[in-house]
C-alpha atoms as a PDB file:
ATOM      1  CA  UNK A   1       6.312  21.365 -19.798  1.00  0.00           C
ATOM      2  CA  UNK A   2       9.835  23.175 -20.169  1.00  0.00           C
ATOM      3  CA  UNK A   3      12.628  22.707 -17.313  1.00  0.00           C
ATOM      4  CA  UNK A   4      12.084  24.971 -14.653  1.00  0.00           C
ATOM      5  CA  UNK A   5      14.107  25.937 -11.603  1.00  0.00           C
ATOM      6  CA  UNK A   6      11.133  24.919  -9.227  1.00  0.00           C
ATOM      7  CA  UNK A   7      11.331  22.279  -6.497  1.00  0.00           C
ATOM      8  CA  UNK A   8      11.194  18.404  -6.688  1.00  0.00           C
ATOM      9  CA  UNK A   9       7.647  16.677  -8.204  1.00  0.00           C
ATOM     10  CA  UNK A  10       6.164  15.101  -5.093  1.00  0.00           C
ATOM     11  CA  UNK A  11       4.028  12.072  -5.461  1.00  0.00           C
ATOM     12  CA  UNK A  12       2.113  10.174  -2.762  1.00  0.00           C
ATOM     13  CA  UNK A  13       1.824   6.449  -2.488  1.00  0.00           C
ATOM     14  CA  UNK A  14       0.067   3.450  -0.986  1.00  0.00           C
ATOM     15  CA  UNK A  15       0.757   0.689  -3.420  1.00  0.00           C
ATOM     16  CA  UNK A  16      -2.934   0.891  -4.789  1.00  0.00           C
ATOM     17  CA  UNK A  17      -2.752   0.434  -9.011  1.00  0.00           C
ATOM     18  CA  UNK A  18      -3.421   4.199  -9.283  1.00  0.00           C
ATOM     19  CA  UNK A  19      -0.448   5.489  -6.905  1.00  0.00           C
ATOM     20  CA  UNK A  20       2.134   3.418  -9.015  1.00  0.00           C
ATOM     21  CA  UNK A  21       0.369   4.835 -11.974  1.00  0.00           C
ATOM     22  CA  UNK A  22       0.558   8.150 -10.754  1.00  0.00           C
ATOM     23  CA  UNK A  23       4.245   7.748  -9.148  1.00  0.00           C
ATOM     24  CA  UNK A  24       5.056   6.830 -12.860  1.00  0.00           C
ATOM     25  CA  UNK A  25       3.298  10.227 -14.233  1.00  0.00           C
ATOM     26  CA  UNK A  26       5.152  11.894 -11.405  1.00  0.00           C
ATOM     27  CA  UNK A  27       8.687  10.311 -12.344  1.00  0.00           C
ATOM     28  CA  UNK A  28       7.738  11.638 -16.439  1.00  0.00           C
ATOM     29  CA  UNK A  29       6.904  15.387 -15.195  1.00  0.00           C
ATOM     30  CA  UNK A  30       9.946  15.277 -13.060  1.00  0.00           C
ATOM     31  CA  UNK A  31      12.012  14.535 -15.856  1.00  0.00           C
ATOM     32  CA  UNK A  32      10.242  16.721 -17.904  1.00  0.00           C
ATOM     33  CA  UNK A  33      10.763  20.070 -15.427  1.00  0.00           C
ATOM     34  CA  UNK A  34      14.007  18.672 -14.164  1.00  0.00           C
ATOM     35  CA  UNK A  35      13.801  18.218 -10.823  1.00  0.00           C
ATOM     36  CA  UNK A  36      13.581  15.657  -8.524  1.00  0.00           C
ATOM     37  CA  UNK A  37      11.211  12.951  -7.760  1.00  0.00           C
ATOM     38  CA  UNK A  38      10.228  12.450  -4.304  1.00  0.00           C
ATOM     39  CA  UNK A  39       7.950   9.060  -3.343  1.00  0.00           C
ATOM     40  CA  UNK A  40       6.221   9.420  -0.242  1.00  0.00           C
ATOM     41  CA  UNK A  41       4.391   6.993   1.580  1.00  0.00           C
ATOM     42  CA  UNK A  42       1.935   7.868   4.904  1.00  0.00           C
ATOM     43  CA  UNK A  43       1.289   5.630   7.654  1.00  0.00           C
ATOM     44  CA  UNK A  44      -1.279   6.497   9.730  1.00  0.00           C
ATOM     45  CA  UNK A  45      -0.703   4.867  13.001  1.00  0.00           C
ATOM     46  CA  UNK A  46      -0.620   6.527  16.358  1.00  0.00           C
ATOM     47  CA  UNK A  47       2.676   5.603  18.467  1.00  0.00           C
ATOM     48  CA  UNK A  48       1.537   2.974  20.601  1.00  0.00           C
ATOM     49  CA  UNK A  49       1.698  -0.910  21.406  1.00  0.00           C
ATOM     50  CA  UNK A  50      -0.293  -3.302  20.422  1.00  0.00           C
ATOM     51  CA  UNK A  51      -1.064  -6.534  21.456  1.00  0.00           C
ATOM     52  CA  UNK A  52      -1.482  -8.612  18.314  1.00  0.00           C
ATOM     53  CA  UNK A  53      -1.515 -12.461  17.617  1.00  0.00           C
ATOM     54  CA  UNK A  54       2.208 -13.831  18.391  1.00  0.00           C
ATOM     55  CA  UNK A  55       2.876 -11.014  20.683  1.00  0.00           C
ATOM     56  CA  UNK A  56       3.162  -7.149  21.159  1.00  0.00           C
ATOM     57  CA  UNK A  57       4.352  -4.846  18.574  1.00  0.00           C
ATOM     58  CA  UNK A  58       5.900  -1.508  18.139  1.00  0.00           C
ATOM     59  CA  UNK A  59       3.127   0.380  15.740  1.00  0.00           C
ATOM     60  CA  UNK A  60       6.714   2.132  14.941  1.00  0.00           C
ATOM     61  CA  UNK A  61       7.726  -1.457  13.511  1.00  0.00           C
ATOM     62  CA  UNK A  62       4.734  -2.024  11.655  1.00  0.00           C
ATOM     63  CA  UNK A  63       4.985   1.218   9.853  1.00  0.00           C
ATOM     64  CA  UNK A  64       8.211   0.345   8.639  1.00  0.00           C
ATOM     65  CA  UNK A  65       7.500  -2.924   7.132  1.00  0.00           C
ATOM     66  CA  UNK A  66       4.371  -1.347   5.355  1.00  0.00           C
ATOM     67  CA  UNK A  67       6.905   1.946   3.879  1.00  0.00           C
ATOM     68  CA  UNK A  68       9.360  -0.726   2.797  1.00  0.00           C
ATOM     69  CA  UNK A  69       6.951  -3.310   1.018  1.00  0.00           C
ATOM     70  CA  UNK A  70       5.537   0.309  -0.664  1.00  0.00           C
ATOM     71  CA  UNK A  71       8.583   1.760  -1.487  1.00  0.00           C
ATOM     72  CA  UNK A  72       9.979  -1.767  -2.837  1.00  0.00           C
ATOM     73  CA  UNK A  73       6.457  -2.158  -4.962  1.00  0.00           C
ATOM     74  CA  UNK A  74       7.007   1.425  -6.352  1.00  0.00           C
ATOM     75  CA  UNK A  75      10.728   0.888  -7.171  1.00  0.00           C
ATOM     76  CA  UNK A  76       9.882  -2.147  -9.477  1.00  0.00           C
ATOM     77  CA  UNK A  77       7.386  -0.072 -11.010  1.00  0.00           C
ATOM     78  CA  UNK A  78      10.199   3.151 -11.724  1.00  0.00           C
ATOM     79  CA  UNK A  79      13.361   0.377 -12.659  1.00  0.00           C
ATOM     80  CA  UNK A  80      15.997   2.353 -13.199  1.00  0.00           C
ATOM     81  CA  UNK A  81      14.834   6.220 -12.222  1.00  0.00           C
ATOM     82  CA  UNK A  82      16.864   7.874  -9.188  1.00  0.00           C
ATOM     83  CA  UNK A  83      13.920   9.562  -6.622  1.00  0.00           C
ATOM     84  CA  UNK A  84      14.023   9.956  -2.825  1.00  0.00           C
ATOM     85  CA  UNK A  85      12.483   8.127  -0.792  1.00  0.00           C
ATOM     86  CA  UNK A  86      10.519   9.221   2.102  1.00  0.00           C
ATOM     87  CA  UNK A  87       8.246   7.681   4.817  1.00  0.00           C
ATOM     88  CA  UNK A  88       5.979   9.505   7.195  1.00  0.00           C
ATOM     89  CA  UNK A  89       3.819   8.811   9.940  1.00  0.00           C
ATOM     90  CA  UNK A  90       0.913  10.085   9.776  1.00  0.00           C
ATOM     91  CA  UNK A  91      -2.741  11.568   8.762  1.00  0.00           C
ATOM     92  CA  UNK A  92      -1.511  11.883   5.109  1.00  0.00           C
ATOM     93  CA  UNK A  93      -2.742  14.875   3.532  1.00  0.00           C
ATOM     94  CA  UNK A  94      -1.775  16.274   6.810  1.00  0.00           C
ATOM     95  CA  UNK A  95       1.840  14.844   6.151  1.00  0.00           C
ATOM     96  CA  UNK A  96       1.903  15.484   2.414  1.00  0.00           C
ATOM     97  CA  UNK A  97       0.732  18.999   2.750  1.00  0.00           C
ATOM     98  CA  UNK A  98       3.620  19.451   5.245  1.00  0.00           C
ATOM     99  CA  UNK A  99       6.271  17.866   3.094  1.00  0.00           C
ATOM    100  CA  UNK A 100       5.561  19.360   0.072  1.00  0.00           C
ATOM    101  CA  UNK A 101       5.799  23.114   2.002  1.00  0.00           C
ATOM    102  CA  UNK A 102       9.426  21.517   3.676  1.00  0.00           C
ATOM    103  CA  UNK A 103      10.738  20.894   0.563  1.00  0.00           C
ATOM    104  CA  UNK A 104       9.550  23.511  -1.013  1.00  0.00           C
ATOM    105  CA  UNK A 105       7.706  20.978  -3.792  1.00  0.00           C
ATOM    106  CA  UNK A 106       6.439  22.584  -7.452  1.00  0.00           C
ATOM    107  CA  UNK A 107       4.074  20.140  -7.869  1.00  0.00           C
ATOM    108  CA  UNK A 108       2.024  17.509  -5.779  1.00  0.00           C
ATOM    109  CA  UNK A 109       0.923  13.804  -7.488  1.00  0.00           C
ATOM    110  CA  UNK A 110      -1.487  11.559  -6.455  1.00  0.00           C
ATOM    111  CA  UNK A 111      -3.840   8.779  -8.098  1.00  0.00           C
ATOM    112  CA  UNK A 112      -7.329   9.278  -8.025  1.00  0.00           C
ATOM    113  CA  UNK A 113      -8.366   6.828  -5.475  1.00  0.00           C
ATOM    114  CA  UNK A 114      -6.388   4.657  -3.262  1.00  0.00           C
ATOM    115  CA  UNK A 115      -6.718   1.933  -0.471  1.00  0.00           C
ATOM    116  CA  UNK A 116      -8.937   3.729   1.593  1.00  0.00           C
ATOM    117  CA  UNK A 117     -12.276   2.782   2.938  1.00  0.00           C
ATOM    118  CA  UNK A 118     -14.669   4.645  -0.051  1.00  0.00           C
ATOM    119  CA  UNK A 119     -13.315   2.769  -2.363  1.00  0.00           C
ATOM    120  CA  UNK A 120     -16.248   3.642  -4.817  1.00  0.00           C
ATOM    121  CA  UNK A 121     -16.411   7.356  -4.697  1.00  0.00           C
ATOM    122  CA  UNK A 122     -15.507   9.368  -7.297  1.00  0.00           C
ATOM    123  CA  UNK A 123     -12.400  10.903  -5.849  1.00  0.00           C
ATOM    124  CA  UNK A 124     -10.866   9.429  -3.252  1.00  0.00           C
ATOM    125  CA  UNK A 125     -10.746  11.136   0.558  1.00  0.00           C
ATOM    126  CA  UNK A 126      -6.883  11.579   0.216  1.00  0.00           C
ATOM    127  CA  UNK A 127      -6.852  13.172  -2.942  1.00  0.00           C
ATOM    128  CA  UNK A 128      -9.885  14.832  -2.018  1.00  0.00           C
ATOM    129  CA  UNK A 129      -8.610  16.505   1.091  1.00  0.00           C
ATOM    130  CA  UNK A 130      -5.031  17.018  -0.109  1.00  0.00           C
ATOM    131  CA  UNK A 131      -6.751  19.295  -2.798  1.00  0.00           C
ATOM    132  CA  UNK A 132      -8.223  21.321  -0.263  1.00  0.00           C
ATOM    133  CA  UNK A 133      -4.831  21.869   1.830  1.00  0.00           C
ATOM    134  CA  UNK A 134      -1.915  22.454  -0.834  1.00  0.00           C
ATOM    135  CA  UNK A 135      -0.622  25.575  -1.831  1.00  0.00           C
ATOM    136  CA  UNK A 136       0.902  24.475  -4.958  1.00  0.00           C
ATOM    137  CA  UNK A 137      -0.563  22.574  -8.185  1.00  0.00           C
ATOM    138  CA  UNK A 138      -2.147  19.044  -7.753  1.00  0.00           C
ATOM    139  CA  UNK A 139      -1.885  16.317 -10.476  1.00  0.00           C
ATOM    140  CA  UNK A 140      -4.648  13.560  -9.704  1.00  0.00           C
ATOM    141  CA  UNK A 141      -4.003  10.840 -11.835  1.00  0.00           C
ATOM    142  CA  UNK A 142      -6.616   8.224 -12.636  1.00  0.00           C
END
């Protein structure tokens, strides 16, 4: 690819082998268009309490520990290459749709399958479904 004036390479994460893969083919085409890389992680918990062993917890809480232990996992994985961060709460090809059209992404990464529940289908729901809702080019990385 040739450097282009288009917006940052947006890749979607959830510490599964394949996102870290595909956060590292993201980081490569970013480079390679030269724009920025933008890691985002979903959470998909509704805004609530729970009442879970040792005590009642903020889902709010809980979504933060799992964006940090992501984003830490997928900054080992990048060493020294600058991206931004970004967490969201959230259905996520809901919230990656969104974000990509907010910052006005060129180009939308994800790995092929991820931690969800069909683990053994072909393409996973995620990728599947964030396929269907983005207006701009999808990368799915296996």
């Amino acid at each position: 690819m040739t450097e282009t004036n288009e917006g940052p390479v947006v890749v979607g994460v959830d510490g599964s082998e394949q996102s870290i893969h595909a956060a590292r083919m993201a980081a490569e085409e970013a480079r390679l268009r030269g724009v920025e890389l933008h890691v985002v992680h979903c959470v998909d918990i509704q805004p609530a309490v729970l009442h879970l062993p040792g005590g009642t917890t903020d889902t709010r809480e809980i979504a933060k520990r799992q964006h940090d232990a992501i984003q830490e996992e997928i900054g080992e994985a990048l060493g020294d290459i600058s991206y931004e961060r970004v967490g969201r709460e959230g259905y996520a090809p809901d919230e990656l749709a969104d974000y990509t059209e907010e910052v006005g992404a060129g180009l939308l990464v994800l790995g092929s399958r991820g931690r969800g529940r069909v683990a053994g289908a072909v393409l996973g729901s995620t990728s599947l479904r964030c396929l269907e809702q983005a207006k701009i080019p999808v990368l799915i990385v296996k």
